[in-house]
Protein backbone atom coordinates (compact mmCIF):
# COMPACT_ATOMS: atom_id res chain seq x y z
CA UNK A 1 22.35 -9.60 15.17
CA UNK A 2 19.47 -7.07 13.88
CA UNK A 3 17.05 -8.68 10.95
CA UNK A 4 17.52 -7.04 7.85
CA UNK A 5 13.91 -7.47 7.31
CA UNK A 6 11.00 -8.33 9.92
CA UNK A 7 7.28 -8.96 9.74
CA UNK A 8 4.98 -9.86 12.36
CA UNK A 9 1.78 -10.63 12.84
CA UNK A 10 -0.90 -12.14 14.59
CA UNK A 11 -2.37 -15.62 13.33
CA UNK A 12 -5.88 -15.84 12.42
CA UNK A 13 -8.14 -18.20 10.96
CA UNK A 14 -8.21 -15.65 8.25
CA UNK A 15 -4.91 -15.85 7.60
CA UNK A 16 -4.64 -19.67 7.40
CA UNK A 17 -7.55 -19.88 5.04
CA UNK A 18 -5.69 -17.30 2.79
CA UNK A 19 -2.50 -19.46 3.14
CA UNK A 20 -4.02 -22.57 1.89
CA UNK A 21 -5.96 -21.34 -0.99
CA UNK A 22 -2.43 -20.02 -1.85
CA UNK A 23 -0.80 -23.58 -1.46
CA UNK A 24 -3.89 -24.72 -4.09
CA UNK A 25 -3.33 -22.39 -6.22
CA UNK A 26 0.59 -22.93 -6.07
CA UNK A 27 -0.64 -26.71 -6.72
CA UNK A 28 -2.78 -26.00 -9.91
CA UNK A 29 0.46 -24.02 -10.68
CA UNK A 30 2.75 -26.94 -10.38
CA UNK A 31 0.00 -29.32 -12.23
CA UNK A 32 -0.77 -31.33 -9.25
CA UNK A 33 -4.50 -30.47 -9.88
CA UNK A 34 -5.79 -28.99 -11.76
CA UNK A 35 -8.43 -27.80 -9.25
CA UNK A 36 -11.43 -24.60 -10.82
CA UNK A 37 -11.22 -21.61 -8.33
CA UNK A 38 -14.52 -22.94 -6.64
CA UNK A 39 -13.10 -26.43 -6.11
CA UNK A 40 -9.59 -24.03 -4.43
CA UNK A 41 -11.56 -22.47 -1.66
CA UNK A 42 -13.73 -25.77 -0.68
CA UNK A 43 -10.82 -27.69 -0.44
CA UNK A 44 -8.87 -24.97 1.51
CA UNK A 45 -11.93 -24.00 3.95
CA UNK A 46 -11.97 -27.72 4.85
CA UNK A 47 -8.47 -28.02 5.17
CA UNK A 48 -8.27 -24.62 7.29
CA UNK A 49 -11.01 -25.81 10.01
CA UNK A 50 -9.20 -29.03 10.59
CA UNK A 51 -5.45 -26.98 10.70
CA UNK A 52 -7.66 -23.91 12.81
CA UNK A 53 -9.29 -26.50 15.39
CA UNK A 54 -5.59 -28.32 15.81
CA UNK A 55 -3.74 -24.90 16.67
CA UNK A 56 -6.62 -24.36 19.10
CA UNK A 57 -5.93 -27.72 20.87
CA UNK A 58 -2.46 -26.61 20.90
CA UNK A 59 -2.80 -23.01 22.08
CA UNK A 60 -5.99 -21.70 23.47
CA UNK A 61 -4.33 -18.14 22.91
CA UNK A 62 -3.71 -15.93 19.90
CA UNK A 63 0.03 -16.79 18.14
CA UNK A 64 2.14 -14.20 17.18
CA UNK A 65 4.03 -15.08 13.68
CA UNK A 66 7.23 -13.30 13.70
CA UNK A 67 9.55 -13.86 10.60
CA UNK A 68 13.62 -12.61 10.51
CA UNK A 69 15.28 -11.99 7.24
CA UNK A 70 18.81 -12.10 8.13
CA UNK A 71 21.79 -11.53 4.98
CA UNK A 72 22.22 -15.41 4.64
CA UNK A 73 18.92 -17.21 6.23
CA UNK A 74 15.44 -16.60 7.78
CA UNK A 75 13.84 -17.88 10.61
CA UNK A 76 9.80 -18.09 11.58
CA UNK A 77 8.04 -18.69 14.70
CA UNK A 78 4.92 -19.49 15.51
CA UNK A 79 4.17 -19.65 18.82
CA UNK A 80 6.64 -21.87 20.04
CA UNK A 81 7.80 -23.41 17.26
CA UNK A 82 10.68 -22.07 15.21
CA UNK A 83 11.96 -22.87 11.45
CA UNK A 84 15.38 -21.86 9.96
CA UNK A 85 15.96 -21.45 5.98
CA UNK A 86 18.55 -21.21 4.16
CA UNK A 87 17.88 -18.78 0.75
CA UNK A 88 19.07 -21.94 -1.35
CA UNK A 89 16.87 -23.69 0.00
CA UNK A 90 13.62 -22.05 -1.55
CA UNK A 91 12.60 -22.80 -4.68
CA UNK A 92 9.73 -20.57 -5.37
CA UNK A 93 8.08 -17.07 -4.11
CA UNK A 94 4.64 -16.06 -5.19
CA UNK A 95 2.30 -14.19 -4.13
CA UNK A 96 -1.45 -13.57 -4.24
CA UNK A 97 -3.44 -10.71 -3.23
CA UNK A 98 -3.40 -10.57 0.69
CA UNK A 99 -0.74 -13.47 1.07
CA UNK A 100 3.21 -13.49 0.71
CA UNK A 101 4.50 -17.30 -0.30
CA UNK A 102 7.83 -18.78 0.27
CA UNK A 103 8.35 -22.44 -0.97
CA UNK A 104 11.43 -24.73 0.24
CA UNK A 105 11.76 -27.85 -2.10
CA UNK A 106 12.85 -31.37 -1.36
CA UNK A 107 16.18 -30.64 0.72
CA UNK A 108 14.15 -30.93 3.57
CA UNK A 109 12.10 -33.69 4.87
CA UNK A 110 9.25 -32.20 3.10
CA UNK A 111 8.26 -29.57 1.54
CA UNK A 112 7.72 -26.23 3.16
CA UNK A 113 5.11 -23.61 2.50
CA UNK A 114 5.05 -20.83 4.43
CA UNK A 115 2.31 -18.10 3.17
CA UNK A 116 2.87 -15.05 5.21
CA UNK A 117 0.71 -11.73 5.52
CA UNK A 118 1.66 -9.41 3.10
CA UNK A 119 1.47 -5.59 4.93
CA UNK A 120 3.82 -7.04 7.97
CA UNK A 121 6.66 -6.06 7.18
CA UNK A 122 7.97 -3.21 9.65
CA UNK A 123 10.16 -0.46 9.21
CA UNK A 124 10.70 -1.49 5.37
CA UNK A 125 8.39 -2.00 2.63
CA UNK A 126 7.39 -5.34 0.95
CA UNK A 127 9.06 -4.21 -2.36
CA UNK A 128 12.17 -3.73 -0.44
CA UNK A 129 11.71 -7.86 0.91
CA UNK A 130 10.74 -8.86 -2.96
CA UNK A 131 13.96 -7.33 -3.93
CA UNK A 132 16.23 -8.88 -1.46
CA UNK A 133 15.19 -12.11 -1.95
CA UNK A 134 15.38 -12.32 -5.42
CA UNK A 135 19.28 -10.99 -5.13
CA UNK A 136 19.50 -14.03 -2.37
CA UNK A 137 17.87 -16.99 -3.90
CA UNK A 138 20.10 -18.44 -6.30
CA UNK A 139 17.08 -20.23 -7.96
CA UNK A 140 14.85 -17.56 -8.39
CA UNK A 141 14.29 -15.43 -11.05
CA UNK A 142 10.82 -14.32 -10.24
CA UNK A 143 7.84 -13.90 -7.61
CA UNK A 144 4.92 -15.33 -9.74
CA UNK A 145 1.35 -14.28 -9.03
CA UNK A 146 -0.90 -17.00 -8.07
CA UNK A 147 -4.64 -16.06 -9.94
């Protein structure tokens, strides 16, 4: 079966830093901090080169992220490791200015955050995305802008 929507891209330390200041920001939004912008990127820089020297021991090459929107689930992989979703189970999508957040809640074993790139989307444009998954999340009403 064809994706209905499909972004790739390759993984960089770059894009992991910008992925946890969003899951800090996401925190401070949730009132698990509250952290000040300055405390946000020490704590994510120090949590990005322990994540950043882990994938390295893992894969000495550059990981391709490729994400599947499909009409009742999406799927990620990175590398060699793939995750399934159902649109139920997310409970949150936000966004900041370079990075593309999907949040899964407790249904799972824990929590899942998974800040894509935004500009990977192919063939379709991220508005498109925004709008289908806010027609397919029954518990989402919004995308909320992480400052």
């Amino acid at each position: 079966m064809e994706p209905l929507f499909y972004m790739e891209y390759k993984e960089s330390r770059k894009i992991v830093l910008e992925m946890f200041i969003a899951y800090y920001k996401y925190q401070n939004l949730k009132a698990w901090g509250p952290f000040k912008i300055s405390d946000i990127k020490a704590k994510a820089e120090e949590k990005t080169q322990k994540h950043w020297k882990e994938i390295k021991m893992i894969s000495r090459k550059e990981r391709t992220v490729q994400v599947e929107f499909y009409e009742d689930s999406f799927s990620c992989v990175t590398g060699d490791v793939k995750q399934e979703y159902r649109y139920d189970e997310l409970e949150a999508i936000c966004e900041t200015d370079t990075t593309f957040v999907l949040v899964a809640g407790k249904k799972r074993k824990k929590d899942a955050f998974l800040g894509l790139k935004k500009g990977s989307v192919k063939g379709r444009s991220l508005a498109d995305l925004k709008a289908f998954l806010l027609e397919k999340c029954p518990k989402i009403t919004k995308i909320t802008y992480l400052e």
